[in-house]
C-alpha atoms as a PDB file:
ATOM      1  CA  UNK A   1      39.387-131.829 109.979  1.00  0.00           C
ATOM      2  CA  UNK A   2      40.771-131.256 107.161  1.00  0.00           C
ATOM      3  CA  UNK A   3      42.236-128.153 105.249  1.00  0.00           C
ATOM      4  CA  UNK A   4      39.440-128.027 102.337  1.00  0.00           C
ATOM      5  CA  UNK A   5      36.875-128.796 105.231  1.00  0.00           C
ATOM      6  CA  UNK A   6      38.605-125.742 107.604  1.00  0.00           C
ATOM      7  CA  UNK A   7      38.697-123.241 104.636  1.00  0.00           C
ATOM      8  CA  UNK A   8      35.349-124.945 103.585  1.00  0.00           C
ATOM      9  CA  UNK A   9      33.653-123.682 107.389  1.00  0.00           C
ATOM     10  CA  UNK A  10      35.898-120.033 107.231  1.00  0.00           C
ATOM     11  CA  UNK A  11      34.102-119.430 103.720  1.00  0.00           C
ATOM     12  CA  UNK A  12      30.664-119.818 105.407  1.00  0.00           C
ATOM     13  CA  UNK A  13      31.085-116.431 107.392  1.00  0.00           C
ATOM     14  CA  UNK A  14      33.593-115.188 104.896  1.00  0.00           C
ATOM     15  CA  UNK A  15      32.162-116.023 101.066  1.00  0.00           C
ATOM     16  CA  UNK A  16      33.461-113.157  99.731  1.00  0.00           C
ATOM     17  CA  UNK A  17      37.153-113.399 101.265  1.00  0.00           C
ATOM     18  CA  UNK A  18      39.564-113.863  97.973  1.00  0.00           C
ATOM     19  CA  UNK A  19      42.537-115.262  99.875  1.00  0.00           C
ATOM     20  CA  UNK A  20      40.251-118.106 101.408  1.00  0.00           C
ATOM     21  CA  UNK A  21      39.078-118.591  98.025  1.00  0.00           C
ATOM     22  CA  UNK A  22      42.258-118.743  96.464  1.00  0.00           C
ATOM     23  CA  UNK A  23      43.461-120.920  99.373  1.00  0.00           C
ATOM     24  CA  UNK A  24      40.758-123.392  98.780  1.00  0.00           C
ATOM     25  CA  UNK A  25      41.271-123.570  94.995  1.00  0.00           C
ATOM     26  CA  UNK A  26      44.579-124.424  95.971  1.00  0.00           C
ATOM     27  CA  UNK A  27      43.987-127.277  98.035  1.00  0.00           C
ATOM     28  CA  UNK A  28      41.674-128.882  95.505  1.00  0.00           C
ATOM     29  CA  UNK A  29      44.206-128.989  93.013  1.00  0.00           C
ATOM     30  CA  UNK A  30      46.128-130.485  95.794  1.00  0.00           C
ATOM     31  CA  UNK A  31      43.543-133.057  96.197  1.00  0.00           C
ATOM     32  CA  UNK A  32      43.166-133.879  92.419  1.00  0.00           C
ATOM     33  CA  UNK A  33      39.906-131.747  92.138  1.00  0.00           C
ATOM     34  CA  UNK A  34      41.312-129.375  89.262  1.00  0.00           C
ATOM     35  CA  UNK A  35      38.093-128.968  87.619  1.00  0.00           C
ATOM     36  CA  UNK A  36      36.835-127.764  90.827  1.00  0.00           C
ATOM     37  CA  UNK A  37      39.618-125.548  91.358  1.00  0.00           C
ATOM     38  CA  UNK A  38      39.163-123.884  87.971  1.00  0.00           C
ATOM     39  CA  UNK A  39      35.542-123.280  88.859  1.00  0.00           C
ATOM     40  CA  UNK A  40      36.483-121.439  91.926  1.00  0.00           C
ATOM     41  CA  UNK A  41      39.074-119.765  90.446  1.00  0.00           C
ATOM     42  CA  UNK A  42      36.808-118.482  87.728  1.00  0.00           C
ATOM     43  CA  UNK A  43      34.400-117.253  90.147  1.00  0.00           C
ATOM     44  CA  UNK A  44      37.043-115.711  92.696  1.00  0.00           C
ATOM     45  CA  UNK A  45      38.300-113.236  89.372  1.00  0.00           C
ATOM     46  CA  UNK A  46      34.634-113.026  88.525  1.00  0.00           C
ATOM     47  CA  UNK A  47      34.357-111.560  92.470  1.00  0.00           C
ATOM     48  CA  UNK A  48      37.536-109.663  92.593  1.00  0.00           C
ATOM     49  CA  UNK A  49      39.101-109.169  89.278  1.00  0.00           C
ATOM     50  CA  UNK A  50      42.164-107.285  91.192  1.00  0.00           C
ATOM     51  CA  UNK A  51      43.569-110.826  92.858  1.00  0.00           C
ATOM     52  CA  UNK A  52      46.382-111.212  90.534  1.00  0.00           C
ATOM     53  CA  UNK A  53      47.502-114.487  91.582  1.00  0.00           C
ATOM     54  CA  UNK A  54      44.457-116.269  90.611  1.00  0.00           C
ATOM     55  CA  UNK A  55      45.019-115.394  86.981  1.00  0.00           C
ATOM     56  CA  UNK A  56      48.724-117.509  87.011  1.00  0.00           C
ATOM     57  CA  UNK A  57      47.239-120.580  89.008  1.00  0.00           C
ATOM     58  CA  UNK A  58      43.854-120.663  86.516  1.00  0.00           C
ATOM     59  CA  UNK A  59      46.071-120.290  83.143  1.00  0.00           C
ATOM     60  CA  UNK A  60      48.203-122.828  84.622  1.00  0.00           C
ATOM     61  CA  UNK A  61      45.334-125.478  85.385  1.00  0.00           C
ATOM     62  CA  UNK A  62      43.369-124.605  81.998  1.00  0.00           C
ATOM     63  CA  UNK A  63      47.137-125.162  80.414  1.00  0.00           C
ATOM     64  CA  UNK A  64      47.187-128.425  82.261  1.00  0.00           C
ATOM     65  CA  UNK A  65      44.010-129.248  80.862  1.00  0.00           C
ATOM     66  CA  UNK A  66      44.866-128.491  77.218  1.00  0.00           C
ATOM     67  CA  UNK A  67      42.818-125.616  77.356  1.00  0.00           C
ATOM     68  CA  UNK A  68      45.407-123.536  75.873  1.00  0.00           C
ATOM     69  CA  UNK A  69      43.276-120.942  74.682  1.00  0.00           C
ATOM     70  CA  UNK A  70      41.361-119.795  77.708  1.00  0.00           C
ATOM     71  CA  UNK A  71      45.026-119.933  79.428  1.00  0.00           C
ATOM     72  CA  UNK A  72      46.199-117.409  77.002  1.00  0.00           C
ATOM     73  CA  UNK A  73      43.115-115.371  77.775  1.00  0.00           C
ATOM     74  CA  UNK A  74      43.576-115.475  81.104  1.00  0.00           C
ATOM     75  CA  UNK A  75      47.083-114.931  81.228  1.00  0.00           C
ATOM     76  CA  UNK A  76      46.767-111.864  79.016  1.00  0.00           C
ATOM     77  CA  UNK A  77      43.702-110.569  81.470  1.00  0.00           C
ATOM     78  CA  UNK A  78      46.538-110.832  84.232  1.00  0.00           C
ATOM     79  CA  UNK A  79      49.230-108.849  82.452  1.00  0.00           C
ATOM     80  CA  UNK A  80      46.666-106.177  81.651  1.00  0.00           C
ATOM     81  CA  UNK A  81      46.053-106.238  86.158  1.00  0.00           C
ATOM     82  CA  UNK A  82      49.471-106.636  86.376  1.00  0.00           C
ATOM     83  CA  UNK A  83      50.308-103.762  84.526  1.00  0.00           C
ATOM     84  CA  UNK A  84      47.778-101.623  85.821  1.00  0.00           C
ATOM     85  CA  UNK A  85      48.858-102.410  89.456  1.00  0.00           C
ATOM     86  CA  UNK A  86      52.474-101.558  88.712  1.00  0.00           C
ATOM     87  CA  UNK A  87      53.659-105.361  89.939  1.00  0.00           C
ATOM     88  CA  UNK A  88      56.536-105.731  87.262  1.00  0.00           C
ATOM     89  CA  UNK A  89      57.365-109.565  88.978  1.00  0.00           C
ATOM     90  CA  UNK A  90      53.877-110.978  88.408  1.00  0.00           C
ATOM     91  CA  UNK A  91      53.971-109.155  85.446  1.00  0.00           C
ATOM     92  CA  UNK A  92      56.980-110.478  83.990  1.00  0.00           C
ATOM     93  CA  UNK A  93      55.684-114.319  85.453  1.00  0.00           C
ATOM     94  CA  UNK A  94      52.460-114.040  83.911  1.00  0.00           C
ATOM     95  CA  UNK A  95      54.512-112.814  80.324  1.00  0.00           C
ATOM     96  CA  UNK A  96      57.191-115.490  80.712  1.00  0.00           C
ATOM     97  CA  UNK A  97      54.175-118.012  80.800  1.00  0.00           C
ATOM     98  CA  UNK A  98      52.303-116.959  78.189  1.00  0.00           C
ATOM     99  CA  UNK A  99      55.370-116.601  75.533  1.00  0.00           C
ATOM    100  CA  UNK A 100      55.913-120.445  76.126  1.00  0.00           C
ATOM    101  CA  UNK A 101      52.028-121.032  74.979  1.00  0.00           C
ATOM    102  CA  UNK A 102      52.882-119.246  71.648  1.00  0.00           C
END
């Protein structure tokens, strides 16, 4: 079985779980599935708009994408978490990536 398949079965008694989300989004983009990644990504800060490593891994997929414009959304959503949680290292990761957009 394979990983997407494992976290796949977990998410059926766990849909809501935000690391097995962000796990799974993972994997696709592993798997060359970014759009589907994005998707779940989107969904999983849609969920649990506190999960501050989604933000990174979606700006960096809708960057990859030449969606440079929803990344800098994004990434600017995360800083405002970020700063809000009081997590200066994701903070200053999600910056750093955004002031190479501009």
């Amino acid at each position: 079985m394979s990983r997407i398949s494992q976290l796949q079965e977990l998410l059926k008694t766990e849909p809501g779980d935000s690391f097995l989300n962000y796990a799974l989004a993972l994997e696709y983009a592993g798997s060359r599935k970014k759009q589907e990644a994005i998707v779940l990504l989107e969904k999983l800060i849609s969920a649990d708009e506190n999960y501050l490593a989604a933000y990174y891994q979606l700006a960096q997929f809708l960057e990859e994408n030449k969606e440079t414009e929803k990344a800098r959304i994004v990434y600017a959503k995360g800083i405002e978490i970020a700063r809000v949680q009081a997590n200066t290292k994701t903070l200053s990761e999600l910056q750093s990536a955004l002031d190479n957009l501009e």
